[in-house]
N, C-alpha and C. Protein backbone atom coordinates (compact mmCIF):
# COMPACT_ATOMS: atom_id res chain seq x y z
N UNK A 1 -16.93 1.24 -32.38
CA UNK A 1 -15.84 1.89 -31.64
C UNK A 1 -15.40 1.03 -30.47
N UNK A 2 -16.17 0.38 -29.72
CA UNK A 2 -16.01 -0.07 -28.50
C UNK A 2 -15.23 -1.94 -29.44
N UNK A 3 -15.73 -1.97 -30.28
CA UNK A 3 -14.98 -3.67 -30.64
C UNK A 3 -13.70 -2.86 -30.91
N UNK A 4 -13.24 -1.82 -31.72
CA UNK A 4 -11.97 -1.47 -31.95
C UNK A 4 -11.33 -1.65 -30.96
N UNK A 5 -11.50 -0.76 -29.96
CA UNK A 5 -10.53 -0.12 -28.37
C UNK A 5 -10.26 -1.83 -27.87
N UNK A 6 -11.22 -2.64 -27.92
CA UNK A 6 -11.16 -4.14 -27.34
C UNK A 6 -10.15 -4.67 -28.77
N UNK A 7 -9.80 -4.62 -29.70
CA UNK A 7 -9.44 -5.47 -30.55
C UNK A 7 -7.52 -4.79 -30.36
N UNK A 8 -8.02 -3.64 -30.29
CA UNK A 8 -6.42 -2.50 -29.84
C UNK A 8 -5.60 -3.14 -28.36
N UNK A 9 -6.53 -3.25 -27.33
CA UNK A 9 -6.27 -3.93 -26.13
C UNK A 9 -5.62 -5.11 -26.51
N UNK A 10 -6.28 -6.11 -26.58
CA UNK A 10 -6.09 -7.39 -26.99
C UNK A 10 -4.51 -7.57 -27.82
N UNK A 11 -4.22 -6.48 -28.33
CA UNK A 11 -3.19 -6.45 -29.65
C UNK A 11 -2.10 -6.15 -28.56
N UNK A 12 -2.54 -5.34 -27.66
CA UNK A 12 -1.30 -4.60 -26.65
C UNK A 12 -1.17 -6.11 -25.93
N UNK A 13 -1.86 -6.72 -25.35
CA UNK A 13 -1.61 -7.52 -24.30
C UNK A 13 -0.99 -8.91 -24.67
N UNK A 14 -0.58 -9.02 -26.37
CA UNK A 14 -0.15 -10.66 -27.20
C UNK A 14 0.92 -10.10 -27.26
N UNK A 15 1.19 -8.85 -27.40
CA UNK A 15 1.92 -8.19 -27.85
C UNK A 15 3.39 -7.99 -27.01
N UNK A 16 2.32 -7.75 -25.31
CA UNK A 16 3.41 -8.28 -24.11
C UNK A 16 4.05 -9.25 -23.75
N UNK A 17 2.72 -10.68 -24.24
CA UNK A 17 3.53 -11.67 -24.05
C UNK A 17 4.06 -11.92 -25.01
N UNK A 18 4.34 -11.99 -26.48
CA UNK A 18 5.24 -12.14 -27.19
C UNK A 18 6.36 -11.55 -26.67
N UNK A 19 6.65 -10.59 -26.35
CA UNK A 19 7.80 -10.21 -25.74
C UNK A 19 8.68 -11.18 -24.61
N UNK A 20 7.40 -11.32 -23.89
CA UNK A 20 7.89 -12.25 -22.61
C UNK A 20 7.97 -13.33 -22.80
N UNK A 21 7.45 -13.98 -24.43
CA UNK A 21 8.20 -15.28 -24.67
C UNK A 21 9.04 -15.17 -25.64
N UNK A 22 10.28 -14.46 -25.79
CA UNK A 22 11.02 -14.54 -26.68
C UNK A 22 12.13 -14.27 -25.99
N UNK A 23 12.14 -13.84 -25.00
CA UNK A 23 13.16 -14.30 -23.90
C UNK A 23 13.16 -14.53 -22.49
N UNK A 24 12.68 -15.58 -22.38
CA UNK A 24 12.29 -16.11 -21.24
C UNK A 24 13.48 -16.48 -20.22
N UNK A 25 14.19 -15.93 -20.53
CA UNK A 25 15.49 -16.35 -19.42
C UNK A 25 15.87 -14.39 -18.71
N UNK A 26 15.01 -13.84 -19.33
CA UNK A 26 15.16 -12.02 -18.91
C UNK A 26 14.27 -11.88 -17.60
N UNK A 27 13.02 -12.41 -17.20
CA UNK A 27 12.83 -11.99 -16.38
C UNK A 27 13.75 -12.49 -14.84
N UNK A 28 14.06 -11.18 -13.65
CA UNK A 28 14.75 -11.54 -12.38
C UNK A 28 15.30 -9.98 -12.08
N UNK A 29 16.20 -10.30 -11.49
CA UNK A 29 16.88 -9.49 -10.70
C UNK A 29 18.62 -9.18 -11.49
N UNK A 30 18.79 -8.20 -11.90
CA UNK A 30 20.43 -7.95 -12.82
C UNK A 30 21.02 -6.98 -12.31
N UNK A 31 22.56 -7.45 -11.94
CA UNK A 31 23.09 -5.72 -11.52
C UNK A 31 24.14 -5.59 -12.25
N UNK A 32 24.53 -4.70 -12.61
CA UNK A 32 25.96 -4.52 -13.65
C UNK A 32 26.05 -3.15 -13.98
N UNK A 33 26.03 -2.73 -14.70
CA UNK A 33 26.56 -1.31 -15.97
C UNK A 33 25.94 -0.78 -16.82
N UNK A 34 25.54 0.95 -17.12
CA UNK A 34 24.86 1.28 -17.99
C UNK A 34 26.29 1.96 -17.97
N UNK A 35 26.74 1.77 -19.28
CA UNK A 35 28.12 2.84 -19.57
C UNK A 35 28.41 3.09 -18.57
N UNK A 36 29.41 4.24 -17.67
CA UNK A 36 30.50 3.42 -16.29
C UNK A 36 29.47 4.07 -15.00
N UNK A 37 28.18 3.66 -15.23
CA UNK A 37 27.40 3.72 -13.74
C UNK A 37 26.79 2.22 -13.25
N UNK A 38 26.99 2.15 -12.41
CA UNK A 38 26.39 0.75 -11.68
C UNK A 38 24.76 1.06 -11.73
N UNK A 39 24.49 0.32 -12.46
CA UNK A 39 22.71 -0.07 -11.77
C UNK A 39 22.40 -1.28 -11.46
N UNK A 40 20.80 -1.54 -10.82
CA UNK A 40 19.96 -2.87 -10.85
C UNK A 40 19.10 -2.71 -11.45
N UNK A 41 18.80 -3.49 -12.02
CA UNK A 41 17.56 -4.10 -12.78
C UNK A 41 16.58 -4.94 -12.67
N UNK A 42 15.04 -4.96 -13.14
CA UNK A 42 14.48 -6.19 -12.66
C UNK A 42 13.82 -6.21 -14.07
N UNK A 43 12.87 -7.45 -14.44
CA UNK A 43 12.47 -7.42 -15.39
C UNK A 43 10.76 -8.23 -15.04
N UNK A 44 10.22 -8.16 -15.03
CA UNK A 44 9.14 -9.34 -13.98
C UNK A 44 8.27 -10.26 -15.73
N UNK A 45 8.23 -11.12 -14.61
CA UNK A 45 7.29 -12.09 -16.10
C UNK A 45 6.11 -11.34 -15.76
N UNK A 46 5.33 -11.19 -15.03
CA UNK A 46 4.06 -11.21 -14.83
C UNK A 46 3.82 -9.53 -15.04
N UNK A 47 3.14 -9.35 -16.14
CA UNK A 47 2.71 -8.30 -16.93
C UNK A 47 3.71 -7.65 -17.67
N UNK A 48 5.21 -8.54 -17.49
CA UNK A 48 6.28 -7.60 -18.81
C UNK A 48 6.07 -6.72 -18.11
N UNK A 49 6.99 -6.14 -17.24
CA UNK A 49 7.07 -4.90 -17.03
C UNK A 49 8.42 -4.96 -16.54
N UNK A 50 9.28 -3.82 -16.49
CA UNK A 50 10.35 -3.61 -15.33
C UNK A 50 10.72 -2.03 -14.66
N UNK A 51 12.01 -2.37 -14.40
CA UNK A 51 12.13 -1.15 -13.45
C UNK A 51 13.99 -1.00 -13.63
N UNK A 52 14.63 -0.24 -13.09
CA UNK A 52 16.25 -0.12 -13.03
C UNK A 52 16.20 1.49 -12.29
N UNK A 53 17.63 1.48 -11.59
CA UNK A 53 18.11 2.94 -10.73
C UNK A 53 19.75 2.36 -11.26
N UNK A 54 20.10 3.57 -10.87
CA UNK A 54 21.42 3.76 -10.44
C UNK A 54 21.97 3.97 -9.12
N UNK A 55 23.03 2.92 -8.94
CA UNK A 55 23.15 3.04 -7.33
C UNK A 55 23.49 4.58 -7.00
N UNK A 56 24.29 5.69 -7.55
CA UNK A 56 24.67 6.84 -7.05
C UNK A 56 22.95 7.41 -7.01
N UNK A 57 21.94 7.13 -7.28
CA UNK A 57 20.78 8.01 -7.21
C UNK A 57 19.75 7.29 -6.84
N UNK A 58 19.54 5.71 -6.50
CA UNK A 58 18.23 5.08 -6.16
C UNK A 58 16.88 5.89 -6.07
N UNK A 59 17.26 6.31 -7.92
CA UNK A 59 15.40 6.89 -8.24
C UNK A 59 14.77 5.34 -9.01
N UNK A 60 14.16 4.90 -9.09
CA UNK A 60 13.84 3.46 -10.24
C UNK A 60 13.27 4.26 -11.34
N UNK A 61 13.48 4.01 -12.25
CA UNK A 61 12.89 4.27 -13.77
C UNK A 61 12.22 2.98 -14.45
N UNK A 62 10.89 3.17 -14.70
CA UNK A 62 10.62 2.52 -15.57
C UNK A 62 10.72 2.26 -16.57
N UNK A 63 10.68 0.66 -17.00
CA UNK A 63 10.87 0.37 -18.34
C UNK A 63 9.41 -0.81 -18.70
N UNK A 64 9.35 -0.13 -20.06
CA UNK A 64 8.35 -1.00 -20.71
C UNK A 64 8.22 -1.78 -21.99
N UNK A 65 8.18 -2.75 -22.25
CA UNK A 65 8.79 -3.49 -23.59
C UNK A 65 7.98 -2.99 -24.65
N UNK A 66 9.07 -2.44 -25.76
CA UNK A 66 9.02 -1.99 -27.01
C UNK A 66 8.74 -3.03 -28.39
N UNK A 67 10.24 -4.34 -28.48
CA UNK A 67 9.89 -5.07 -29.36
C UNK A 67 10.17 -6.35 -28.62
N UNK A 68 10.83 -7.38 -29.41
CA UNK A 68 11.15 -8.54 -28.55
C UNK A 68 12.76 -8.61 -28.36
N UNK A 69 13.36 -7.43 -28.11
CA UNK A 69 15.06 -7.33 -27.61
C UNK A 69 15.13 -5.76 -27.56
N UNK A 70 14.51 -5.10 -26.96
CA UNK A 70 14.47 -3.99 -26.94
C UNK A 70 13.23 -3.36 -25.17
N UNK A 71 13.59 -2.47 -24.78
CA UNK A 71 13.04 -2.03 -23.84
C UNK A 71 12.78 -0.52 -23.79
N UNK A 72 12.14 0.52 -23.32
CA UNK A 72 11.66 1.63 -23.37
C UNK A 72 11.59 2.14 -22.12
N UNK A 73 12.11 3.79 -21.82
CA UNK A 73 11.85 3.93 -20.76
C UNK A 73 11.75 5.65 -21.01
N UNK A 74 11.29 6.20 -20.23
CA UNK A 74 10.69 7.82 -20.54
C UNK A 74 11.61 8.65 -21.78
N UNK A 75 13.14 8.49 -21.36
CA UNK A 75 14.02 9.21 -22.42
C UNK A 75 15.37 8.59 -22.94
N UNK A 76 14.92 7.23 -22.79
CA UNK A 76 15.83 6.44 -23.55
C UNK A 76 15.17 4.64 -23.92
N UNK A 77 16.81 4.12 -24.68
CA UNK A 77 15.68 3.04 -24.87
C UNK A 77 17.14 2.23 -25.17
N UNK A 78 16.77 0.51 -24.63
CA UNK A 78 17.36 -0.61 -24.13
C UNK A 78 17.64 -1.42 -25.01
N UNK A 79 18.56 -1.79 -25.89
CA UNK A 79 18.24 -3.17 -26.88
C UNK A 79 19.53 -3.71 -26.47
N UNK A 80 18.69 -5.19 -26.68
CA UNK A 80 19.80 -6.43 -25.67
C UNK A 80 20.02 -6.88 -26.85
N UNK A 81 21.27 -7.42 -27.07
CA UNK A 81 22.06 -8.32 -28.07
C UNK A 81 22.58 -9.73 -27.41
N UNK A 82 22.67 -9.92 -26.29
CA UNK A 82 23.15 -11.45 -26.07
C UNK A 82 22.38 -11.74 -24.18
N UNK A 83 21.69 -12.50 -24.15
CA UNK A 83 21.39 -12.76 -23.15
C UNK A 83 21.27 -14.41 -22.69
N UNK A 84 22.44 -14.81 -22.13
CA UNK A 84 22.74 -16.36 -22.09
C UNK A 84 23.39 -16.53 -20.51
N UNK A 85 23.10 -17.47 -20.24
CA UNK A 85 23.93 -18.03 -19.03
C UNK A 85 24.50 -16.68 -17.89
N UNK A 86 23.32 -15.76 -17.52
CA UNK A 86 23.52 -15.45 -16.61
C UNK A 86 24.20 -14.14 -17.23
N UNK A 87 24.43 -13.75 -17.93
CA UNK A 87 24.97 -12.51 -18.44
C UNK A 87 24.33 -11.92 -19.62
N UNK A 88 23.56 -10.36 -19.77
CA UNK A 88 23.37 -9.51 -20.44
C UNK A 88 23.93 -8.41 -20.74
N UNK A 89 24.32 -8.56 -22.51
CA UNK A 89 24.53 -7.47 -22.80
C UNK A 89 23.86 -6.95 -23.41
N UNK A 90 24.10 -5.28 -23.93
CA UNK A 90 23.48 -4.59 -24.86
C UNK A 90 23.86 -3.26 -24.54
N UNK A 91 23.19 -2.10 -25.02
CA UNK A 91 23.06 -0.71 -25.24
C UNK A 91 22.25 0.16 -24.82
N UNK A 92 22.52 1.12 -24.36
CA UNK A 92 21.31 2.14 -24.31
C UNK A 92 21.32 3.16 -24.87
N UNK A 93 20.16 3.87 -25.36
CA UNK A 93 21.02 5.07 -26.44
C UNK A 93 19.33 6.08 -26.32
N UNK A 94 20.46 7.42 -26.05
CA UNK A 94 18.71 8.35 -26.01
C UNK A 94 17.94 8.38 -26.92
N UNK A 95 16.66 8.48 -26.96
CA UNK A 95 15.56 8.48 -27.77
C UNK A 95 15.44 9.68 -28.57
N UNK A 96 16.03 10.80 -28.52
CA UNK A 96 16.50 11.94 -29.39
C UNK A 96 17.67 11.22 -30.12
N UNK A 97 18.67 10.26 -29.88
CA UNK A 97 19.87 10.16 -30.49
C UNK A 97 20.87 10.39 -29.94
N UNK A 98 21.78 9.87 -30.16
CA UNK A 98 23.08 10.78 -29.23
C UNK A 98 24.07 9.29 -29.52
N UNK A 99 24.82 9.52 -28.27
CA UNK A 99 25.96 8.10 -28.73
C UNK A 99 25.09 6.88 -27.64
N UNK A 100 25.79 6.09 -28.01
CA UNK A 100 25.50 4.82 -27.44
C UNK A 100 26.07 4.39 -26.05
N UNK A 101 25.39 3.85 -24.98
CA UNK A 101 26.30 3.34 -23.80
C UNK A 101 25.79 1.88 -23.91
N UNK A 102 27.02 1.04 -23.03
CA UNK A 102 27.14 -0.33 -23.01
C UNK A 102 26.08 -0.97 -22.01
N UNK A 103 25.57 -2.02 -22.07
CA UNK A 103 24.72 -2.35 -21.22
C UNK A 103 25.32 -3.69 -20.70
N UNK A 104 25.69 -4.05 -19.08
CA UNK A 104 26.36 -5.44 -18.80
C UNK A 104 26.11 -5.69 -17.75
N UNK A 105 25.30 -6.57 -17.80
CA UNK A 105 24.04 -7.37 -16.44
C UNK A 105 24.58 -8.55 -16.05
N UNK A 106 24.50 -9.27 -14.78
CA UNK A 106 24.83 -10.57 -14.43
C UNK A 106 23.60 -10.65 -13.41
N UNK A 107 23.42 -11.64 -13.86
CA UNK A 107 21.91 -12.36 -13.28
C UNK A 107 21.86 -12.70 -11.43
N UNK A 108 21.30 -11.95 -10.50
CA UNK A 108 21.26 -11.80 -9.39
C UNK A 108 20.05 -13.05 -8.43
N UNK A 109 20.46 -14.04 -8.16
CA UNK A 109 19.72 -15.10 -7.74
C UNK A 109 18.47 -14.31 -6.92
N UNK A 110 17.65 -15.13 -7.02
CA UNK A 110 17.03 -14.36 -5.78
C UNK A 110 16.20 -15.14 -4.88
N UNK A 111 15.46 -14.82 -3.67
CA UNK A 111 15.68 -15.62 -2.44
C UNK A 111 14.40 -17.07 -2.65
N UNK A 112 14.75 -18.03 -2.28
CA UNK A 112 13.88 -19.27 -2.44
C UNK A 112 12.41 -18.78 -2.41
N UNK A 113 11.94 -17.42 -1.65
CA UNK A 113 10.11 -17.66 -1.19
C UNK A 113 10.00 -16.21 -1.95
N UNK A 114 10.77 -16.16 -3.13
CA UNK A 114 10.63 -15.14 -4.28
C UNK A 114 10.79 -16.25 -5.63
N UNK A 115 10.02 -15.02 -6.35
CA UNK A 115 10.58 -15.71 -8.27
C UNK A 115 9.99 -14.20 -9.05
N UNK A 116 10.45 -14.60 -10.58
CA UNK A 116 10.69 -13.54 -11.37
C UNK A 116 9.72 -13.08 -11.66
N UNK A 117 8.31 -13.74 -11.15
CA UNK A 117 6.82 -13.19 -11.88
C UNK A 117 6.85 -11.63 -11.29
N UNK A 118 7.22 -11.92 -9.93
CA UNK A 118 7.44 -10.25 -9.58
C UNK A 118 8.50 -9.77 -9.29
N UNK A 119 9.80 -9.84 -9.75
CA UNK A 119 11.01 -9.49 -9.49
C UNK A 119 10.94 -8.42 -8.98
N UNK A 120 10.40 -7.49 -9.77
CA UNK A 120 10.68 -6.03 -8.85
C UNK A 120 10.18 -5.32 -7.68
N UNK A 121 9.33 -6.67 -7.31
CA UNK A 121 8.64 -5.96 -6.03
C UNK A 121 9.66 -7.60 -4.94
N UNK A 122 11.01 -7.40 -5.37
CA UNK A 122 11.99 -8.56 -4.51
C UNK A 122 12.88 -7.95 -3.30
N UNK A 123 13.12 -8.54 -2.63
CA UNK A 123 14.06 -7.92 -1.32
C UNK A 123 15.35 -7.63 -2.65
N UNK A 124 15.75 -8.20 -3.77
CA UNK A 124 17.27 -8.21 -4.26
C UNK A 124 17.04 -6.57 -5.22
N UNK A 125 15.64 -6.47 -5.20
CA UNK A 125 15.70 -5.02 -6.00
C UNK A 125 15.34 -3.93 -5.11
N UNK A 126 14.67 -4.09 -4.19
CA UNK A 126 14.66 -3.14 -3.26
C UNK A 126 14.79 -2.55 -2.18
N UNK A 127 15.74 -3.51 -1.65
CA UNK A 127 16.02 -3.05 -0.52
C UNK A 127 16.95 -2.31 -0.17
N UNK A 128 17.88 -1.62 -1.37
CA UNK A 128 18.97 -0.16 -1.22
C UNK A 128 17.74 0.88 -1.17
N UNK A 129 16.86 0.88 -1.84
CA UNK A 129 15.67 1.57 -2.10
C UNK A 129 14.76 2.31 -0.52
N UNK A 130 14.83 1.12 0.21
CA UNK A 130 14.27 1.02 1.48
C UNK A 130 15.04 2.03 2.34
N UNK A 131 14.58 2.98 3.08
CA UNK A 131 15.25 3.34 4.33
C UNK A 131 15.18 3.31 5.52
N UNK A 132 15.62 3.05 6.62
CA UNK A 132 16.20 2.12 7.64
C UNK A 132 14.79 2.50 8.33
N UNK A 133 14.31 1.16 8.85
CA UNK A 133 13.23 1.52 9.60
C UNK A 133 13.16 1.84 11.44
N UNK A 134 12.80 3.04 11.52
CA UNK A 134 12.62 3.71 12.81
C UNK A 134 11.43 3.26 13.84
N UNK A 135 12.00 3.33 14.82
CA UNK A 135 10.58 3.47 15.90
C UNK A 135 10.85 4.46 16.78
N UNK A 136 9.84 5.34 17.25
CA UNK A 136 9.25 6.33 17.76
C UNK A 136 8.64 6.35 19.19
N UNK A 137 8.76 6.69 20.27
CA UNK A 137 7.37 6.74 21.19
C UNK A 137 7.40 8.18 21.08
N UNK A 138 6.24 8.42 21.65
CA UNK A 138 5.59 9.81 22.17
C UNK A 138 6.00 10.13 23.37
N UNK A 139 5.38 11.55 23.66
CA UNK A 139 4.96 11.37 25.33
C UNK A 139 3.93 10.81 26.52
N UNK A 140 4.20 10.56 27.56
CA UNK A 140 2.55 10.51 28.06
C UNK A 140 1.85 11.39 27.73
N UNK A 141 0.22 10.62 27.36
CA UNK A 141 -0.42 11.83 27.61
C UNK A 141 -1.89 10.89 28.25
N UNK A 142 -2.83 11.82 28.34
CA UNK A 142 -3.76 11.44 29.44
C UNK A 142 -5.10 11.27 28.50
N UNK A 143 -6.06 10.24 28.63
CA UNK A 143 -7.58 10.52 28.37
C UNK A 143 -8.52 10.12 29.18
N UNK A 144 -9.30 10.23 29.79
CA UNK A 144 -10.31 10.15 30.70
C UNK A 144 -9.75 9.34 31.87
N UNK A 145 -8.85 9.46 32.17
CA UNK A 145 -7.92 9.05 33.59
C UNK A 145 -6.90 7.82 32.70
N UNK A 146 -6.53 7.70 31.90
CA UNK A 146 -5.88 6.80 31.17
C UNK A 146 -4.65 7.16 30.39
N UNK A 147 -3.35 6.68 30.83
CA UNK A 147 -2.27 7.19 30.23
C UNK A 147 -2.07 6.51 29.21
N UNK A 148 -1.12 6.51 28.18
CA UNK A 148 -0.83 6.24 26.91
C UNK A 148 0.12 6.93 26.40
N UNK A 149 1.01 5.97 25.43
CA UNK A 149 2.00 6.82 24.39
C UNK A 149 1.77 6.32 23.02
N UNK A 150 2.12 6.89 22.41
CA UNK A 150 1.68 7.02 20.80
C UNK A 150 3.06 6.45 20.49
N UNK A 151 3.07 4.95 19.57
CA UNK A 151 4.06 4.65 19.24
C UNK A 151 4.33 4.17 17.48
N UNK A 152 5.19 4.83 16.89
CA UNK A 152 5.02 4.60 15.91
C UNK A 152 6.25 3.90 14.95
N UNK A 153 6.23 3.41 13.80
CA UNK A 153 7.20 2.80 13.03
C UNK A 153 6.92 3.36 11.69
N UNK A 154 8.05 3.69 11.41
CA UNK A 154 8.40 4.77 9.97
C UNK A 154 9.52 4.19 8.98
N UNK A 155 9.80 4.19 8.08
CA UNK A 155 10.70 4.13 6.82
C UNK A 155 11.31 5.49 6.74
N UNK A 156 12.44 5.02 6.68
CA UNK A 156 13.30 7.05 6.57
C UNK A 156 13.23 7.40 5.47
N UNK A 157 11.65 7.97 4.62
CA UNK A 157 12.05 8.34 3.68
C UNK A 157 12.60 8.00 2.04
N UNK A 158 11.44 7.59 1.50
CA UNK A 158 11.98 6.69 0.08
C UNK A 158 12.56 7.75 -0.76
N UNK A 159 14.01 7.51 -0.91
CA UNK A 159 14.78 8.28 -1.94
C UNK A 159 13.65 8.47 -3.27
N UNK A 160 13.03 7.46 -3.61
CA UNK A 160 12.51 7.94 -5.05
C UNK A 160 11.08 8.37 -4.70
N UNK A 161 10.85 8.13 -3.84
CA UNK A 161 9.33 9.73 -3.59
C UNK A 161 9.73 11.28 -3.02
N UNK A 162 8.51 11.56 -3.98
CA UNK A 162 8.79 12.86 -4.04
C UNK A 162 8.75 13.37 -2.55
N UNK A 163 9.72 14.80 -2.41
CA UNK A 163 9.36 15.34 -1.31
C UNK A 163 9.89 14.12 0.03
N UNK A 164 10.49 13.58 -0.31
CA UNK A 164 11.37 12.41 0.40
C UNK A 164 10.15 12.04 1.35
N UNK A 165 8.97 11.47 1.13
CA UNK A 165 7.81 11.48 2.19
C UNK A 165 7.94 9.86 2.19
N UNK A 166 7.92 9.42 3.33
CA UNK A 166 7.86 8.23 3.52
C UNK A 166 6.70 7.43 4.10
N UNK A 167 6.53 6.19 4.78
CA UNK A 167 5.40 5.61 5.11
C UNK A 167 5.40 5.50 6.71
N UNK A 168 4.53 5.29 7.19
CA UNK A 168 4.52 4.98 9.14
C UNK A 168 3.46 4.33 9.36
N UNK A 169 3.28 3.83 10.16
CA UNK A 169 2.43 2.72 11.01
C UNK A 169 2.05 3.25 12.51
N UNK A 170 1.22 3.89 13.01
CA UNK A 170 1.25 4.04 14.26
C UNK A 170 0.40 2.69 15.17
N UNK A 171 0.48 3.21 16.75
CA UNK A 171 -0.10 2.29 17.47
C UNK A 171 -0.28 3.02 19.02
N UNK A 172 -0.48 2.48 20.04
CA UNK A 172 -0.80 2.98 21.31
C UNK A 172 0.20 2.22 22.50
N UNK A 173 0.46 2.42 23.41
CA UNK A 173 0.41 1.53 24.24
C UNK A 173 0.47 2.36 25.62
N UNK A 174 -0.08 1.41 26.26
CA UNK A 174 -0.94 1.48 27.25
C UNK A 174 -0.01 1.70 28.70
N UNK A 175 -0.37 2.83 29.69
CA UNK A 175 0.88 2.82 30.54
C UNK A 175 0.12 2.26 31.87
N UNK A 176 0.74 1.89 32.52
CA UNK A 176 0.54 1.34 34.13
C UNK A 176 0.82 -0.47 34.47
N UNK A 177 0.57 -1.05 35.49
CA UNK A 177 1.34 -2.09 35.96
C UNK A 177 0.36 -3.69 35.69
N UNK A 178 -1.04 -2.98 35.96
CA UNK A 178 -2.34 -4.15 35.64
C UNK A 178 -2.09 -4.98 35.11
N UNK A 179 -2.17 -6.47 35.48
CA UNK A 179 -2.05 -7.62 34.56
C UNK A 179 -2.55 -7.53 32.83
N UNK A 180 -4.07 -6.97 33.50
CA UNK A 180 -4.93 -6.48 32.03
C UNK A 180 -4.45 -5.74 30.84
N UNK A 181 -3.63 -5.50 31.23
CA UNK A 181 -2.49 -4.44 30.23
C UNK A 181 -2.24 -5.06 29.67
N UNK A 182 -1.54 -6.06 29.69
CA UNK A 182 -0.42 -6.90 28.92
C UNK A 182 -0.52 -7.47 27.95
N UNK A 183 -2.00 -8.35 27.81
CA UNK A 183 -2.43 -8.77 26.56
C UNK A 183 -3.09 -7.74 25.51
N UNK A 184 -3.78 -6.70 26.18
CA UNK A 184 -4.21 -5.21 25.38
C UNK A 184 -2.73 -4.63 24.57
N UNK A 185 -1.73 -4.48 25.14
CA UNK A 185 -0.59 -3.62 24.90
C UNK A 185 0.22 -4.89 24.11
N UNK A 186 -0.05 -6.15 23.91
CA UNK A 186 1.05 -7.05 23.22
C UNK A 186 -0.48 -6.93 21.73
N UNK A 187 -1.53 -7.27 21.77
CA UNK A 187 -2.16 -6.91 20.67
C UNK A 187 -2.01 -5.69 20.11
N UNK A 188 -2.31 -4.56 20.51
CA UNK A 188 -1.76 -2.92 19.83
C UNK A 188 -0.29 -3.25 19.39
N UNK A 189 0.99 -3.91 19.99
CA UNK A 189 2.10 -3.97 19.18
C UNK A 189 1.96 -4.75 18.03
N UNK A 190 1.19 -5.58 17.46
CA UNK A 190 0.89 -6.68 16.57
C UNK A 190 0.57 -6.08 15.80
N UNK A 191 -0.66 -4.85 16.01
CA UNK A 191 -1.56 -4.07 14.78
C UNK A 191 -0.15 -3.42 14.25
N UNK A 192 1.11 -3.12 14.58
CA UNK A 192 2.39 -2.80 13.47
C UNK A 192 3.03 -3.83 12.94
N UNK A 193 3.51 -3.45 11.76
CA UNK A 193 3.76 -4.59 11.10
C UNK A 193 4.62 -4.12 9.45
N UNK A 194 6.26 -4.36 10.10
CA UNK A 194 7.44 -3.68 9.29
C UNK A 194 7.37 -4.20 8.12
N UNK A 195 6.56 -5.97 7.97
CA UNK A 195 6.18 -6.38 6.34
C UNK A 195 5.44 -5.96 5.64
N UNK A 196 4.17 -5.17 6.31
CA UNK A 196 3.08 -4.54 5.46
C UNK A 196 3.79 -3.74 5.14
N UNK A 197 4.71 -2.52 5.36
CA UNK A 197 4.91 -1.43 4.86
C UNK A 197 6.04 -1.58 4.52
N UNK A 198 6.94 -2.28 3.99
CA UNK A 198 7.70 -2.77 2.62
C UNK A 198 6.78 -3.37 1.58
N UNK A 199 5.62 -4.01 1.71
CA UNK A 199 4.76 -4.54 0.88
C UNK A 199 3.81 -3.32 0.14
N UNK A 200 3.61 -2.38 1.34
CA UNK A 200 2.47 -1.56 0.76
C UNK A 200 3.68 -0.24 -0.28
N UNK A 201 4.89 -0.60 0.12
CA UNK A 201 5.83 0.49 -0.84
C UNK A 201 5.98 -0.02 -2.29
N UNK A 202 5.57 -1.76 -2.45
CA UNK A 202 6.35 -2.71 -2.86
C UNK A 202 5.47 -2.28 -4.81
């Protein structure tokens, strides 16, 4: 039983990269048209996987490769017919059946200290996704003769989590005039950090 499940594995994972080498010009960043809605797309080399939203709804839907021109995603499914020089087309059509919509991608560069192994975790796919990042103080408040405000940095809220719950970072800083302050209260601003938490969304 246990050589099967390993021989089944193994079958899934040739299986990905066959996919990912039969069109090796798919993985990146695509924005264009599912029939007359704008989406983006990503496609990543590294584990065949991708993702796509629609700009009127920035939920991402996953997609997962089916054959080697074809893609899968909870209630529909993707097959590409021409993918050359920066432009994809193809179809999407529900997985019950129904009619067909057009599929028309143009290949979205993306930034020099990025590449396609992880496209979808790229500033070019997610950052409509992102919401505007906030900072916060508190009030004073007091602990054993020591003032302080509670300062924090938040994301407004990721459209595609549930319950619109977003991420935050808190920190301290330190109130009064003491030289000693300054390097205490410039380290506590350091422990935040607006790249970890695009990374830790990512």
């Amino acid at each position: 039983m246990r050589y099967r499940l390993l021989l089944a594995t193994l079958c899934y994972f040739l299986s990905n990269l066959a996919v990912a080498a039969e069109h090796p010009e798919l993985p990146g960043v695509w924005r264009g048209s599912l029939g007359d809605r704008a989406v983006t797309v990503c496609f990543n080399r590294t584990y065949t996987s991708g993702a796509y939203y629609f700009h009127d709804e920035l939920q991402p839907i996953q997609l997962s490769p089916l054959t080697d021109d074809a893609w899968q995603e909870k209630n529909g499914l993707w097959q590409f017919a021409e993918i050359k020089q920066g432009q994809t087309l193809g179809k999407w059509s529900e997985t019950k059946g129904g009619p067909a919509l057009a599929i028309t991608l143009t290949r979205i560069p993306l930034a020099q200290n990025e590449d396609s192994d992880w496209a979808c975790g790229s500033d070019e796919f997610n950052t409509a996704l992102e919401g505007k990042l906030e900072q916060t103080t508190g009030p004073i408040q007091k602990i054993k003769g020591i003032a302080y405000q509670e300062v924090s940095i938040s994301l407004d809220g990721f459209k595609h989590q549930e319950a619109g719950v977003g991420m935050s970072q808190q920190t301290l800083h330190l109130q009064g005039s003491a030289p000693a302050l300054i390097p205490i209260n410039t380290w506590l601003a350091d422990q935040m950090s607006s790249e970890s938490l695009f990374i830790c969304r990512r």
